[in-house]
C-alpha atoms as a PDB file:
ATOM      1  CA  UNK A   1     -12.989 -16.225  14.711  1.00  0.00           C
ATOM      2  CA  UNK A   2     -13.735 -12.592  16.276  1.00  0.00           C
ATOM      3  CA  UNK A   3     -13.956 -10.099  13.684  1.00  0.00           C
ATOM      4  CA  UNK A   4     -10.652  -9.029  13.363  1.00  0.00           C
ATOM      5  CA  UNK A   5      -7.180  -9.379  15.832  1.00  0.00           C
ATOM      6  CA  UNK A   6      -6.602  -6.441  18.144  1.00  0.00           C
ATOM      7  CA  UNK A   7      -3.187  -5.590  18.287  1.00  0.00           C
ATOM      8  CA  UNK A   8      -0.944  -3.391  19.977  1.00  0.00           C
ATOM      9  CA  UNK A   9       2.418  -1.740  19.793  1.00  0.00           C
ATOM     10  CA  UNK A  10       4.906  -2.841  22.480  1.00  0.00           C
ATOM     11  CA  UNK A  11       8.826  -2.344  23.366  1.00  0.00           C
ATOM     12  CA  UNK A  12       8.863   1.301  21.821  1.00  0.00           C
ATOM     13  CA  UNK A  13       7.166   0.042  18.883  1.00  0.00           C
ATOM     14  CA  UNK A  14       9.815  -2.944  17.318  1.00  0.00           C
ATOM     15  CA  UNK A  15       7.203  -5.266  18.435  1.00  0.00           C
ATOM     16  CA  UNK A  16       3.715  -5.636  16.806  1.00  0.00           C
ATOM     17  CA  UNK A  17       0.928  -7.995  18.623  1.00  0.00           C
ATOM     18  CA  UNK A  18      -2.038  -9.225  17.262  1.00  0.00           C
ATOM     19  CA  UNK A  19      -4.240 -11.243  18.678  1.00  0.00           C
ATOM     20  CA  UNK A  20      -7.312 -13.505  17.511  1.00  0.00           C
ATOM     21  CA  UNK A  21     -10.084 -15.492  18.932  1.00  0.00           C
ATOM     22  CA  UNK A  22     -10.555 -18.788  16.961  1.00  0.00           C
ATOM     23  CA  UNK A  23     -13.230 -21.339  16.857  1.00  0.00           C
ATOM     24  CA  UNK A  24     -10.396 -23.797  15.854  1.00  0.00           C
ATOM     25  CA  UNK A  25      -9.147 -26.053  19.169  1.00  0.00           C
ATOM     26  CA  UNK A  26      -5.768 -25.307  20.139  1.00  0.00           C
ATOM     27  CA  UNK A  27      -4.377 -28.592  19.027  1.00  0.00           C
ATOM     28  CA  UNK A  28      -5.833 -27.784  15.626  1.00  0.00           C
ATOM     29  CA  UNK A  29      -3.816 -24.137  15.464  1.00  0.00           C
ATOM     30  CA  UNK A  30      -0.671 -25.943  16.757  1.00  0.00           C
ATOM     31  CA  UNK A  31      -0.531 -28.393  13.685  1.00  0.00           C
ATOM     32  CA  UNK A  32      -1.085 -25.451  11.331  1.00  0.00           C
ATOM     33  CA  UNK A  33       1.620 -23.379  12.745  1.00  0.00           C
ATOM     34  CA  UNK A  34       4.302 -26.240  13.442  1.00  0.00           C
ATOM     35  CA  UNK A  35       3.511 -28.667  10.104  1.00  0.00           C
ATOM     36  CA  UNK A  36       5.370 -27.137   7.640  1.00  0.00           C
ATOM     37  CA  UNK A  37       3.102 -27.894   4.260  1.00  0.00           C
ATOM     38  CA  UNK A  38       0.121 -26.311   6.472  1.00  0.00           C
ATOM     39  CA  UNK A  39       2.105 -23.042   7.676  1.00  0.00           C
ATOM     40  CA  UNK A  40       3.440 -22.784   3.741  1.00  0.00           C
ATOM     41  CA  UNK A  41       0.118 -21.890   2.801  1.00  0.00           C
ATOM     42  CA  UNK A  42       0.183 -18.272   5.469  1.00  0.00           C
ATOM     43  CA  UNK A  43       3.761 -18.157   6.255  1.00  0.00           C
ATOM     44  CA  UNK A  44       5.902 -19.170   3.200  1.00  0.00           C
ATOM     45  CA  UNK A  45       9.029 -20.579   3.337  1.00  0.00           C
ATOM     46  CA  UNK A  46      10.602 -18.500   1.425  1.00  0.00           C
ATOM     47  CA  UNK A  47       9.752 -15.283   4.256  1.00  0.00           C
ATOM     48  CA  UNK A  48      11.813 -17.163   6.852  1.00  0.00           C
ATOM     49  CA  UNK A  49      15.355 -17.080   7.623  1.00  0.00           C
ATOM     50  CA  UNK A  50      15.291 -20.732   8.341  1.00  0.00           C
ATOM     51  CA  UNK A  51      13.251 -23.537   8.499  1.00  0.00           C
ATOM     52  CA  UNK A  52      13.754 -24.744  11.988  1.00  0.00           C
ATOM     53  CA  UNK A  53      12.016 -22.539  15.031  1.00  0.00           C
ATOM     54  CA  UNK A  54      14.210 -20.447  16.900  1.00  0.00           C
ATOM     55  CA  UNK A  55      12.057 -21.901  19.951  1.00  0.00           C
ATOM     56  CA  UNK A  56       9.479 -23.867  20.702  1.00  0.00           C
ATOM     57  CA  UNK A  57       7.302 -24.765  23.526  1.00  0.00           C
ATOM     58  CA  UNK A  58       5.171 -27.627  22.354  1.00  0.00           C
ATOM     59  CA  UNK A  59       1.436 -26.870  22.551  1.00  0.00           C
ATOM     60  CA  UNK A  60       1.997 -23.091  23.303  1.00  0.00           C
ATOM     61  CA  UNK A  61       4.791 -21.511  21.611  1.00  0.00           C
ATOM     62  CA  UNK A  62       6.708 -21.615  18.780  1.00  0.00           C
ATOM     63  CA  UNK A  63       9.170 -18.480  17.560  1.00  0.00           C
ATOM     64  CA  UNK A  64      10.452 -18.118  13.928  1.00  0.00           C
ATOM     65  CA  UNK A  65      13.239 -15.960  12.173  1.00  0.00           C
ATOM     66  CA  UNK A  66      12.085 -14.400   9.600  1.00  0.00           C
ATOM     67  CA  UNK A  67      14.291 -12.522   6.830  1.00  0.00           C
ATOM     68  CA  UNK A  68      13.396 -10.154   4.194  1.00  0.00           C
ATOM     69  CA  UNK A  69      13.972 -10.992   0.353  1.00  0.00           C
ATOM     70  CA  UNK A  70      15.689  -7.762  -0.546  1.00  0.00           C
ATOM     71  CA  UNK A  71      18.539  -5.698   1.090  1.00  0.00           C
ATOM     72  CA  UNK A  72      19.290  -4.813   3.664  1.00  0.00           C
ATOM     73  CA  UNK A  73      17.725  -8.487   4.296  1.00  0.00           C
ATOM     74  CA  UNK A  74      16.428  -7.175   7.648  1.00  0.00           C
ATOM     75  CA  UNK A  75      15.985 -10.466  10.136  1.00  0.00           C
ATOM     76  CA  UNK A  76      12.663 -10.573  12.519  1.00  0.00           C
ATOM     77  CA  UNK A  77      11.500 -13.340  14.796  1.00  0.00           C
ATOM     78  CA  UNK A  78       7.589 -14.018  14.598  1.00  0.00           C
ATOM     79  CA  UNK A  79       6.236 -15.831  17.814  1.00  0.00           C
ATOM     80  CA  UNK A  80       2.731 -17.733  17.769  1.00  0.00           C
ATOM     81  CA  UNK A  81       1.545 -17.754  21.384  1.00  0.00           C
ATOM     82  CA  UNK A  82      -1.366 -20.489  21.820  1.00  0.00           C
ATOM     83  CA  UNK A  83      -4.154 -20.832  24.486  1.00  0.00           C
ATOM     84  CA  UNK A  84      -7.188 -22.548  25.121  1.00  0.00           C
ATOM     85  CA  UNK A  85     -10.010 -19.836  25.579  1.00  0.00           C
ATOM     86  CA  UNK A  86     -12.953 -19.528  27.637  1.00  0.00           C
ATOM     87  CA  UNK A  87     -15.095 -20.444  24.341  1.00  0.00           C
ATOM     88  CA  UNK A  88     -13.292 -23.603  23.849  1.00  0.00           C
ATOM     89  CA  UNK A  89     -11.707 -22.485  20.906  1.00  0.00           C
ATOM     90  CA  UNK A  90      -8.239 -20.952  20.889  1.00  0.00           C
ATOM     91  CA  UNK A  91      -6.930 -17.520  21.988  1.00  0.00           C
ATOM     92  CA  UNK A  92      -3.822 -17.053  19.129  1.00  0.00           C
ATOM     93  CA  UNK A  93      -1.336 -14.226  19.542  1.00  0.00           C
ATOM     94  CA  UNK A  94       1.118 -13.120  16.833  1.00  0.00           C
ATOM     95  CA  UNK A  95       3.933 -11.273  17.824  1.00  0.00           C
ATOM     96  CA  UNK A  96       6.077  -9.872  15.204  1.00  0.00           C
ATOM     97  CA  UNK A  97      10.057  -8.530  16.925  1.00  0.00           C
ATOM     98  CA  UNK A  98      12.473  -6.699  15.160  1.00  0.00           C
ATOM     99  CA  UNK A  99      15.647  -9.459  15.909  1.00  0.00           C
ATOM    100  CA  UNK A 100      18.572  -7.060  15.125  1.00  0.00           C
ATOM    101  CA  UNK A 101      19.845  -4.711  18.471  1.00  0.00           C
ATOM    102  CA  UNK A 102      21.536  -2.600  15.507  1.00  0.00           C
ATOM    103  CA  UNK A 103      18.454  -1.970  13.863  1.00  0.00           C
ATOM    104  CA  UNK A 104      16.699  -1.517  17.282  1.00  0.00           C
ATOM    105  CA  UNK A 105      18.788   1.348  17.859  1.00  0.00           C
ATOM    106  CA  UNK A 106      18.448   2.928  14.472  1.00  0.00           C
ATOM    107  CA  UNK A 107      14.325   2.214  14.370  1.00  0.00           C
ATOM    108  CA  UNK A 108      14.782   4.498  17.785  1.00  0.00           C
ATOM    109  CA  UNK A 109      16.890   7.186  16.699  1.00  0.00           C
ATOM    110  CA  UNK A 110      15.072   7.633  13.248  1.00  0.00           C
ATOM    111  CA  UNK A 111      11.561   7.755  15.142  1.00  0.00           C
ATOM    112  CA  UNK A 112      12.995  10.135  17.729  1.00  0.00           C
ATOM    113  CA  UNK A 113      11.444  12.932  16.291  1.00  0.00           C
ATOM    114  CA  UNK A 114      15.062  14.931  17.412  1.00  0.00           C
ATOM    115  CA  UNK A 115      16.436  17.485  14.841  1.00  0.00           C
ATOM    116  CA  UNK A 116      19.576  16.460  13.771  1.00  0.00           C
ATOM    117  CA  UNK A 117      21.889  18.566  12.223  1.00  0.00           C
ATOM    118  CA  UNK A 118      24.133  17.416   8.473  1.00  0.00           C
ATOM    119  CA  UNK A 119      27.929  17.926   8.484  1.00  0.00           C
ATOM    120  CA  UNK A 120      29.817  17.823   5.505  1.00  0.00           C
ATOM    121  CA  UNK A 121      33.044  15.812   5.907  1.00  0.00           C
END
């Protein structure tokens, strides 16, 4: 594994990327990411929304929703992107999406950095 992921902040930062270098071979990274008593053990149950994939692309691609434990139970989608690198090991992206367009919008107006003026009813 490379010394740590890289990551960057996409789609006006709702979306977070990481992404690793692994010894592991792809086939190995699928099984840990698809077989649920092997995915409990880094991605808990309990964190998702559900326990079926939102997608799935056998071999390359499988997408999650996630849900927080406490209110306003916020609901994310977590996609694990898989490819064979040059190394013969596996290139493994995480990318982490807010799912809500509601929360999209308020994410963008709270981080506009706008002054916004209080009115009292």
């Amino acid at each position: 594994m490379s010394d740590g992921p890289t990551s960057d902040a996409h789609d006006d930062e709702r979306e977070l990327v990481l992404e690793y270098e692994l010894d592991a071979p792809p086939d190995k990274v699928w099984r840990a990411v698809t077989i649920p008593a092997l995915r409990e053990r880094w991605l808990p149950q309990s964190d998702l929304a559900g326990a079926e994939p939102v997608s799935s692309v056998p071999g390359e691609e499988i997408c999650y929703r996630m849900r927080e434990a406490e209110p306003p139970y916020l609901e994310s989608h977590v996609t694990f992107r898989i490819e064979p690198n040059e190394a013969g090991g596996t290139r493994f992206r995480i990318i982490h999406e807010i799912a809500c367009a509601d929360v999209r919008r308020m994410l963008t107006a709270a981080n506009s950095n706008r002054c916004s003026l209080m009115r009292a009813a």
